[in-house]
Protein backbone atom coordinates (compact mmCIF):
# COMPACT_ATOMS: atom_id res chain seq x y z
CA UNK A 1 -21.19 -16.66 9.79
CA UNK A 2 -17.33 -16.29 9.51
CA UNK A 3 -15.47 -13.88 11.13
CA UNK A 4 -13.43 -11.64 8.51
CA UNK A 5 -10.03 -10.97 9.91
CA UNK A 6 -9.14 -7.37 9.22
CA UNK A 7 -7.91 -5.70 6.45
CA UNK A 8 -4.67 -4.95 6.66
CA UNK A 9 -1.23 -3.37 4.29
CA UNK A 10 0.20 -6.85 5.26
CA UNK A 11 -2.35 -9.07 4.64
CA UNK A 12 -3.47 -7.76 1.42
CA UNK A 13 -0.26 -7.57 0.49
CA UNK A 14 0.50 -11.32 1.27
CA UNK A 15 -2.94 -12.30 -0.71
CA UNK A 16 -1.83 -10.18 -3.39
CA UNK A 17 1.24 -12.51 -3.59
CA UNK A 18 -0.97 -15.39 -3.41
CA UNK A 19 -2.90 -14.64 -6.41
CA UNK A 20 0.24 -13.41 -8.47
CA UNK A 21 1.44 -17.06 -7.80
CA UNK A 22 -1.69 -18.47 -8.93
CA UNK A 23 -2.13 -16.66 -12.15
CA UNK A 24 1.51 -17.36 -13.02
CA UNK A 25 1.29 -21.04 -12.52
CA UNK A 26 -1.83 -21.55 -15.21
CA UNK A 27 -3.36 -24.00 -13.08
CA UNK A 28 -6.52 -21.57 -12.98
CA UNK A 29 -9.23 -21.92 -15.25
CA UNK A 30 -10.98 -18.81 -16.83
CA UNK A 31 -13.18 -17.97 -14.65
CA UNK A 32 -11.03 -18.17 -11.42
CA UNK A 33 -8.09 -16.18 -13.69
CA UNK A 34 -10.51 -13.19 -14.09
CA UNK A 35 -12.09 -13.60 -10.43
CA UNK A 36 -8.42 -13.35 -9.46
CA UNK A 37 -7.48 -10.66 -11.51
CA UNK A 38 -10.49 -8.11 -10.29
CA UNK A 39 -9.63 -8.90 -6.77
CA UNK A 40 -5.93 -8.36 -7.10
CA UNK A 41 -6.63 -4.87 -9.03
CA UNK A 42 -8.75 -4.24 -5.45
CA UNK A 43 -6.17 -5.06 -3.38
CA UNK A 44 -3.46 -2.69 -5.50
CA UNK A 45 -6.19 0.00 -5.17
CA UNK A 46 -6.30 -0.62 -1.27
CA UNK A 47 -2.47 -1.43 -0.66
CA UNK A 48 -2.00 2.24 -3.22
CA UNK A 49 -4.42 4.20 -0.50
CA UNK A 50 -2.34 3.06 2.28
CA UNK A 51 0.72 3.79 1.52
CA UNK A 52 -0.11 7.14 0.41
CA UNK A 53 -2.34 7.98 3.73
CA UNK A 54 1.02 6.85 5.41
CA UNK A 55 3.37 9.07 3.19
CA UNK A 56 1.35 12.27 4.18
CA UNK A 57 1.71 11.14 7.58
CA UNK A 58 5.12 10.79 7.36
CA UNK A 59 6.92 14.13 9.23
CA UNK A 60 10.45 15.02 10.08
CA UNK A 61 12.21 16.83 12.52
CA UNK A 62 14.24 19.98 11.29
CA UNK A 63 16.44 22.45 13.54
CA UNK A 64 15.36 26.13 12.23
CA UNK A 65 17.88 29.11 12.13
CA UNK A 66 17.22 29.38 15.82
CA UNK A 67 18.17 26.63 17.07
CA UNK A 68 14.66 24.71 17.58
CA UNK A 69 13.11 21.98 16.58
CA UNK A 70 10.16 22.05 13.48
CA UNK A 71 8.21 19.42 12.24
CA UNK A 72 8.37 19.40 8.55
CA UNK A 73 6.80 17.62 5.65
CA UNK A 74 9.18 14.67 4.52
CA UNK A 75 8.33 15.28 0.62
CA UNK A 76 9.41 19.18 1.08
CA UNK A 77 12.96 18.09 2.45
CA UNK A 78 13.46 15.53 -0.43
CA UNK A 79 12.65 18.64 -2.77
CA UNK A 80 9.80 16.55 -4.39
CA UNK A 81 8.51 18.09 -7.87
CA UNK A 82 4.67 18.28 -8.10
């Protein structure tokens, strides 16, 4: 059996690209449009996750009143709306 590379941001990404390509040329018939099209809407799903797991993971460094050094939210110092 064939070894699956990891998933990865990157490489979904890059396949993602791949099958944008595809479905724009026309060259795909039916079938292959809408296999295409259910495994792009995956990859959005999984490419979506990551980059929000690595947006709450994102922190900054903020000097308090006293001088030292606080790790803070990044959304909080953009002033984010919820």
């Amino acid at each position: 059996m064939a070894e699956r590379k990891k998933k990865t941001f990157e490489s979904s990404l890059a396949r993602l690209e791949e099958i944008v390509k595809a479905m724009e040329s026309g060259d795909a018939m039916l079938d292959e449009s809408l296999s295409l099209y259910e495994e792009g809407v995956k990859l959005i799903k999984y490419c979506t996750k990551a980059l929000d797991d690595a947006e709450q993971k994102v922190k900054i460094l903020q000097k308090g009143e006293d001088g030292a050094l606080t790790e803070v939210d990044f959304m909080k110092t953009e002033g984010a709306a919820e």
